[in-house]
Protein backbone atom coordinates (compact mmCIF):
# COMPACT_ATOMS: atom_id res chain seq x y z
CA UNK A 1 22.88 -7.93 4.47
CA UNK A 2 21.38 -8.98 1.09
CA UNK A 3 18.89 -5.92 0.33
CA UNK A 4 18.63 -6.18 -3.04
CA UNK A 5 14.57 -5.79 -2.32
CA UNK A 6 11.53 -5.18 -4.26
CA UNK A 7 12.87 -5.88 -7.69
CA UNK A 8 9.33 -6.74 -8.56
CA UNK A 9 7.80 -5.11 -11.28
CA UNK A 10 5.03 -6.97 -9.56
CA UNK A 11 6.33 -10.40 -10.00
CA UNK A 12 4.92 -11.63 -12.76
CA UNK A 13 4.37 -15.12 -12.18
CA UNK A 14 2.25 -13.68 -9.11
CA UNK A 15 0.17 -11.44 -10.80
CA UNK A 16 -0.92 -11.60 -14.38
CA UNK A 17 -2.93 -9.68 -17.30
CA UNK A 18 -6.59 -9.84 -17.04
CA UNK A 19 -9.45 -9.46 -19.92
CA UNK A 20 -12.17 -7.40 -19.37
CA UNK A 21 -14.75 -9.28 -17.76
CA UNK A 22 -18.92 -9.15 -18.00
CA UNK A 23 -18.85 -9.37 -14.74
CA UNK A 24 -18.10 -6.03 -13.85
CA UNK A 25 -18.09 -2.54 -14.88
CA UNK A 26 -14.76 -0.24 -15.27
CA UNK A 27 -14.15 3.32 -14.98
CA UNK A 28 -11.17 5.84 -14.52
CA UNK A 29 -11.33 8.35 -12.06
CA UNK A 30 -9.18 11.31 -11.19
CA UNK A 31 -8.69 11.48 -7.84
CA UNK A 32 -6.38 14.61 -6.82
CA UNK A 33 -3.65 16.31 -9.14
CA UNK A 34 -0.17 17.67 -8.14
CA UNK A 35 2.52 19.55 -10.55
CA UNK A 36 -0.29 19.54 -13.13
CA UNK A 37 -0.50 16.35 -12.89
CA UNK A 38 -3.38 14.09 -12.66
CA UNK A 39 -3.46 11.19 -10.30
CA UNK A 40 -5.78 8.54 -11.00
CA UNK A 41 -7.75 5.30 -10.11
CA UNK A 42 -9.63 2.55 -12.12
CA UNK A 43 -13.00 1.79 -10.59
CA UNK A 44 -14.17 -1.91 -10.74
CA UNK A 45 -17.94 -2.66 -10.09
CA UNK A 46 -19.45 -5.65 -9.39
CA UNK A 47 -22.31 -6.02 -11.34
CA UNK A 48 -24.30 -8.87 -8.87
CA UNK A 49 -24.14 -9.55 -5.34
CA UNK A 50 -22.45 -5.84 -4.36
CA UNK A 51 -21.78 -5.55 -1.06
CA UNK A 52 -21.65 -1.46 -1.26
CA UNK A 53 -18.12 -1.82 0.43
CA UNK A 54 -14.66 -0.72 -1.08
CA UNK A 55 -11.25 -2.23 -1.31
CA UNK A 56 -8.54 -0.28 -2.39
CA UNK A 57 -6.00 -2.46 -4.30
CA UNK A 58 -2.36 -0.26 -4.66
CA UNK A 59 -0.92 -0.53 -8.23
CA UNK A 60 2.67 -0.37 -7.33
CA UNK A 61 5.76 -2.27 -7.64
CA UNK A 62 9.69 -0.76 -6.64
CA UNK A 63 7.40 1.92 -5.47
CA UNK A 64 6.97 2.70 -9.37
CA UNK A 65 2.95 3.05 -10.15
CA UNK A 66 1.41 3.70 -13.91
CA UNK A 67 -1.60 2.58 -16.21
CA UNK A 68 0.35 -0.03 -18.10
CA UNK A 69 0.93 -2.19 -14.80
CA UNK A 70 -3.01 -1.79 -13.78
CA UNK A 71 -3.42 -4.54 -16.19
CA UNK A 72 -1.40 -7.00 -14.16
CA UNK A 73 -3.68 -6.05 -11.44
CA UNK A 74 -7.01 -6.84 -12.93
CA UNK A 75 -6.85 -10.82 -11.73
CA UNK A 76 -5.89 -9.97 -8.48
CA UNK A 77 -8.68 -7.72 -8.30
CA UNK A 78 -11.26 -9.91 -9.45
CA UNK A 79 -11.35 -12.20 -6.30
CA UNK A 80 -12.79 -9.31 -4.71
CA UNK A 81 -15.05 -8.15 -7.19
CA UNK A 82 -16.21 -11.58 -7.28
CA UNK A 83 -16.96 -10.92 -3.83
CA UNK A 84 -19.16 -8.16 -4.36
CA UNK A 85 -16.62 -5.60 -3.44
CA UNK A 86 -16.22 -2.29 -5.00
CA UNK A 87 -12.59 -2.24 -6.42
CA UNK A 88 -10.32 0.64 -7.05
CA UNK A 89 -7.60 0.10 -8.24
CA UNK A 90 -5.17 3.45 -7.21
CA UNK A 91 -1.94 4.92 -9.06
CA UNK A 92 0.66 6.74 -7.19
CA UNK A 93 3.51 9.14 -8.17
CA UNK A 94 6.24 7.36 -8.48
CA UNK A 95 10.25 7.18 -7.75
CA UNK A 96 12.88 8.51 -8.64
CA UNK A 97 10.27 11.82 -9.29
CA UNK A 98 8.82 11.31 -6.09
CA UNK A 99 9.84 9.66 -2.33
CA UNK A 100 8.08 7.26 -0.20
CA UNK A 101 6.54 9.96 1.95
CA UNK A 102 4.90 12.06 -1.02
CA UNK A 103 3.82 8.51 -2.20
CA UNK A 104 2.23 7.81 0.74
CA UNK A 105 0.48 11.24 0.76
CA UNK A 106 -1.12 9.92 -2.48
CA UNK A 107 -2.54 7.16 -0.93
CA UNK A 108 -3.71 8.58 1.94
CA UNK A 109 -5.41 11.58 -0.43
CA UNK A 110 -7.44 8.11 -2.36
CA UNK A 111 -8.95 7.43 0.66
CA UNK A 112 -10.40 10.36 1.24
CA UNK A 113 -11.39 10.71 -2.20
CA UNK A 114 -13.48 7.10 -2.27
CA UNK A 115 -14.81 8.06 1.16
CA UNK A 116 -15.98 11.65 0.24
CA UNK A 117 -17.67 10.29 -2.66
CA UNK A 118 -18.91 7.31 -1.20
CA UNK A 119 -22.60 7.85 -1.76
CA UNK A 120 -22.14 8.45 -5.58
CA UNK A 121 -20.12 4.95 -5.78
CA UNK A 122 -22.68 3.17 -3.91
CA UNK A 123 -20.11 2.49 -0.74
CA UNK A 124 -20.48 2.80 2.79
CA UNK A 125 -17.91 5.42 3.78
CA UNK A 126 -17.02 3.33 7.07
CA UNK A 127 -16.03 0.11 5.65
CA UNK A 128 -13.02 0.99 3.46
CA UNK A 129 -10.29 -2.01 3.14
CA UNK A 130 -7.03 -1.64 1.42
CA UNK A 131 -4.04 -4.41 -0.36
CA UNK A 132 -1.43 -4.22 -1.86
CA UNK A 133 1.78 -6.55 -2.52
CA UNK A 134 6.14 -5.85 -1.25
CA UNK A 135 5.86 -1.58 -2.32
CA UNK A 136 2.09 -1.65 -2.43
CA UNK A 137 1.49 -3.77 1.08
CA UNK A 138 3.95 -1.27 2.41
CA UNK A 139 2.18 1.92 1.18
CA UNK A 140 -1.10 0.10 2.70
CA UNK A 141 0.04 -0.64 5.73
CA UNK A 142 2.02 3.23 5.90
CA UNK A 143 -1.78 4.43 5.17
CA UNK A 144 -3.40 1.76 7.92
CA UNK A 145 -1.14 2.69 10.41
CA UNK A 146 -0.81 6.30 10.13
CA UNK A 147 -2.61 8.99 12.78
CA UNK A 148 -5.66 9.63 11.77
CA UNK A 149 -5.47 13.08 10.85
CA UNK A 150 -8.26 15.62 9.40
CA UNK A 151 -7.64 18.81 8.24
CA UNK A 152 -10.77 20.79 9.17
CA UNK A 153 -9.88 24.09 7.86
CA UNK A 154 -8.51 22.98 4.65
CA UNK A 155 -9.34 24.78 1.65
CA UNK A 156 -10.15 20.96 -0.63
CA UNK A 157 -13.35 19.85 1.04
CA UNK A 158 -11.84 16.18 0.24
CA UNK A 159 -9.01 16.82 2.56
CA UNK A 160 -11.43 17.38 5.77
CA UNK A 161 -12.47 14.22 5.65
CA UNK A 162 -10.68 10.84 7.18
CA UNK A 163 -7.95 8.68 5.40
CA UNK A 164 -8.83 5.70 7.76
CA UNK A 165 -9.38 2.41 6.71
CA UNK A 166 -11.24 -0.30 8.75
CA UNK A 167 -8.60 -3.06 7.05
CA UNK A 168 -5.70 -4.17 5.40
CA UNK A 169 -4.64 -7.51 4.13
CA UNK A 170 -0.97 -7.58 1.77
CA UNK A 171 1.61 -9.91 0.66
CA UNK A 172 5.45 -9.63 1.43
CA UNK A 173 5.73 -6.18 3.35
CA UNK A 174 8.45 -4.11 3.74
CA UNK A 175 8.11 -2.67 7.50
CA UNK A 176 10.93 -2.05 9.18
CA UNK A 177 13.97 -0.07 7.03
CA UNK A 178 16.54 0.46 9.83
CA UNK A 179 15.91 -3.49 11.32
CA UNK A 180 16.59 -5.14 7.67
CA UNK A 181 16.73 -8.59 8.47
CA UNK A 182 17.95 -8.84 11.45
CA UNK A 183 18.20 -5.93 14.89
CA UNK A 184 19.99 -2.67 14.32
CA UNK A 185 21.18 -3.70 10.92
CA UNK A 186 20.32 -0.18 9.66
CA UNK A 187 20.00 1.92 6.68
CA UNK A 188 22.01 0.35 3.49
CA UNK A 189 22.08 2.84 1.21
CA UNK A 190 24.66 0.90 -0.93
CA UNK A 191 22.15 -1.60 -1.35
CA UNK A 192 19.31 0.47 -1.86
CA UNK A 193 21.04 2.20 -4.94
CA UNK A 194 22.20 -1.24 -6.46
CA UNK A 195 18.28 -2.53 -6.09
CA UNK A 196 17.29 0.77 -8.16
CA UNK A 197 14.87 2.10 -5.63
CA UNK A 198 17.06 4.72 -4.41
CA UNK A 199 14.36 7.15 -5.61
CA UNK A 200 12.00 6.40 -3.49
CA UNK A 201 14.69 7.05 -0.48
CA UNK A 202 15.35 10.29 -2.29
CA UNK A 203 14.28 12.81 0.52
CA UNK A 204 14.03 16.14 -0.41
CA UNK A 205 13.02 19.49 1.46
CA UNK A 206 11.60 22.80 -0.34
CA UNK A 207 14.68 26.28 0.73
CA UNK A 208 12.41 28.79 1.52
CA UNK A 209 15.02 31.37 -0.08
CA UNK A 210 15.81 30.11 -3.32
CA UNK A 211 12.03 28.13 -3.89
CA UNK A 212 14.52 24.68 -4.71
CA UNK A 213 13.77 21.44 -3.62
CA UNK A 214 17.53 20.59 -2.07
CA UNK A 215 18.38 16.85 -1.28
CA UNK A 216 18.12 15.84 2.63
CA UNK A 217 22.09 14.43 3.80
CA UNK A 218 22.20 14.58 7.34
CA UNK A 219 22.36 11.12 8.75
CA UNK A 220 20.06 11.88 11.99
CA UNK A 221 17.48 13.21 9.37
CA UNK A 222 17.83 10.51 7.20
CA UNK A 223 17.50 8.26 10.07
CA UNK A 224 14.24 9.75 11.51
CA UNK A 225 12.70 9.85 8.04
CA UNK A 226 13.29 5.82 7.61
CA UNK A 227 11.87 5.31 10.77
CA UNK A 228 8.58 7.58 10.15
CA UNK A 229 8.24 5.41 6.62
CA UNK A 230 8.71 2.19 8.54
CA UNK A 231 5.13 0.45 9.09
CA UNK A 232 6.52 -1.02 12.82
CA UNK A 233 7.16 2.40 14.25
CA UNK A 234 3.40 3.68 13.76
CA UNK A 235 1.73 1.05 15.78
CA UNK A 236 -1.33 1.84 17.98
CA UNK A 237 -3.57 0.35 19.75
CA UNK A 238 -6.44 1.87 17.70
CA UNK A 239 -5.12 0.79 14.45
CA UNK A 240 -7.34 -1.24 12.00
CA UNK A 241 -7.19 -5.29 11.99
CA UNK A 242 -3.88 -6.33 9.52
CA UNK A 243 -3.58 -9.61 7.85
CA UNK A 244 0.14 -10.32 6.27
CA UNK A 245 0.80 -13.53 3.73
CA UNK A 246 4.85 -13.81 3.22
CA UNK A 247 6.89 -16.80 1.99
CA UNK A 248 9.28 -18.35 4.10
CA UNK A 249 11.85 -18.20 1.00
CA UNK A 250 11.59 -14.68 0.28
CA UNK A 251 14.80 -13.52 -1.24
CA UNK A 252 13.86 -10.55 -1.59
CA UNK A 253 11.83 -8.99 1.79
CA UNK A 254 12.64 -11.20 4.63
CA UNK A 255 9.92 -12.92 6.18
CA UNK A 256 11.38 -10.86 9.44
CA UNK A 257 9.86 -7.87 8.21
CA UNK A 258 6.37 -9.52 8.41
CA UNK A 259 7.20 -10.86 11.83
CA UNK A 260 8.41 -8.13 13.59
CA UNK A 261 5.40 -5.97 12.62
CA UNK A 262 2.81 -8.74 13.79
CA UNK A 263 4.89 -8.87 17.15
CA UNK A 264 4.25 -5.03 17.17
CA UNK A 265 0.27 -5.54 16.64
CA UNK A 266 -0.08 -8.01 18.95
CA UNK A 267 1.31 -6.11 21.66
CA UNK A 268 -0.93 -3.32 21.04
CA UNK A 269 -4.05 -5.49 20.98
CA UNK A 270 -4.76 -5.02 17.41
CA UNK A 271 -6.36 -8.08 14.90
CA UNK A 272 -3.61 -9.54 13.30
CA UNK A 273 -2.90 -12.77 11.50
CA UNK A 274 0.48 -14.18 9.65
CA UNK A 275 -0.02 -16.80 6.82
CA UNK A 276 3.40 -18.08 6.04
CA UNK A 277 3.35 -19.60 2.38
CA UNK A 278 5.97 -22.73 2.50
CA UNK A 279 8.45 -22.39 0.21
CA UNK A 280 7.17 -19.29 -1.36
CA UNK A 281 9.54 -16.14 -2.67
CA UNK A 282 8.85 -12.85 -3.45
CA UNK A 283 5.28 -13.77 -5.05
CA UNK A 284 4.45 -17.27 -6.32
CA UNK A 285 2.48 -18.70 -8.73
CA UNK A 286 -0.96 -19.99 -7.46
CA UNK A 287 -2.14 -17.67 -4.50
CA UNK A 288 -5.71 -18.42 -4.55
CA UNK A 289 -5.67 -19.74 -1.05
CA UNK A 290 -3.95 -16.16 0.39
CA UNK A 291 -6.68 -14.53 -2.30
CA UNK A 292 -9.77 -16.39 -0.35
CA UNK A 293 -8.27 -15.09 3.16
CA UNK A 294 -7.69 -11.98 2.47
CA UNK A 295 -11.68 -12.15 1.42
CA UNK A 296 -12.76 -14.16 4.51
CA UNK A 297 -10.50 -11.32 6.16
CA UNK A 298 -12.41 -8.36 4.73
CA UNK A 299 -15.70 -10.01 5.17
CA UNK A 300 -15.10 -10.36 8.92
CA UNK A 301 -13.70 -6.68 9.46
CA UNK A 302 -15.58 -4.93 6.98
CA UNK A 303 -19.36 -6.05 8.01
């Protein structure tokens, strides 16, 4: 099973640097902080035509997320601010410091953050739409998909509200862990180490006793954990509408993945499309076409 996946550091003939433009404004913005950390998000506002509707746009590649790669993003972005959308563009802890579950946490912690302070950004607080590309269209769709949770009684203010968003659009998504490729092909750990993301699969639980965060081994944990972080498995009928581009050459996240996740949506009555880019891989180099659906996709869901 060839798994050596997501060795994108965004690929960069997919996504490149972008100059600061007139034609919107830019501002960082700290949106939560963990282990004294901050985590943070660049704000991009349209300056004409603003629709007063957000898209979140996930900076993350190998499930790795910092300043330096928002540059790359800036292009990408810019079809939407284009659009009149309200852009942020949102950082994430990263492996091998953090997993895929904690990252998804920060995600999920964004929305509510743009949706709490939706009046001060000028955004309706119900028409929230999130991207993201291989690492980053997973995260999305983990944060699409997810049960809508609110934690009334929290202490944060930020964390009673909802991490729902009304729609997601991403290129090349991972979805599926333990069906890699093909049925019941499972977990391959091997391969996950060679690809260097074995971070991110790096599950750890806190000992009450000794206060230590202690590595998770057993394989029916391990197991259950890949198939909470697996897109397919949270499904629901309720879920927001999903639109997936993927090339048909991927060598990197088969176009299965993609697939089996819009068999999954369609079953449960959700709004889904699949755009299958001929001959592309892992990224390629003119996606204006996928960039203008994704918009006409937003614009349709997000009214």
């Amino acid at each position: 099973m060839k798994l050596f996946f997501f060795l994108i550091a965004l690929s960069a003939s997919f996504i490149s640097f972008a100059q600061d433009s007139a034609n919107y404004s830019k501002s960082e913005i700290i949106y939560g902080r963990k282990d004294g950390m901050a985590l943070t998000m660049i704000k991009l506002l349209p300056k004409e035509n603003v629709k007063g509707k957000a898209i979140m746009s996930l900076v993350s590649g190998n499930w790795i997320s910092n300043y330096n790669m928002s540059q790359r993003f800036m292009t990408y972005a810019e079809h939407f601010v284009k659009s009149g959308y309200t852009v942020f563009l949102v950082m994430h802890g990263s492996q091998p410091r953090y997993s895929i579950t904690d990252e998804t946490e920060d995600i999920k912690r964004a929305v509510r953050f743009i949706r709490y302070n939706a009046k001060e950004y000028g955004i309706d607080p119900d028409h929230i739409g999130i991207t993201g590309s291989s690492s980053g269209g997973h995260l999305s769709l983990m944060t699409a998909l997810a049960e809508d949770k609110m934690y009334i009684s929290a202490r944060d203010p930020i964390d009673r509200v909802s991490s729902r968003v009304q729609a997601a659009a991403v290129f090349f998504p991972p979805t599926d862990f333990l069906n890699w490729g093909r049925e019941n092909s499972g977990m391959n750990r091997q391969a996950i180490t060679r690809a260097g993301v074995a971070g991110a699969f790096d599950f750890k639980k806190q000992n009450d006793t000794t206060r230590l965060y202690e590595r998770i081994t057993g394989e029916d944990m391990i197991k259950k954990i890949g198939m909470n972080m697996s897109p397919v498995n949270n499904v629901s009928n309720d879920d927001p509408p999903v639109f997936i581009a993927h090339g048909d050459a991927d060598p990197v996240v088969p176009l299965q993945q993609s697939e089996v996740l819009i068999k999954k949506l369609k079953e449960a009555g959700v709004p889904n499309e699949l755009y299958i880019h001929p001959g592309g891989g892992h990224g390629w180099s003119n996606s204006d076409l996928e960039h203008q659906k994704f918009i006409a996709w937003f614009d349709k869901f997000l009214k």
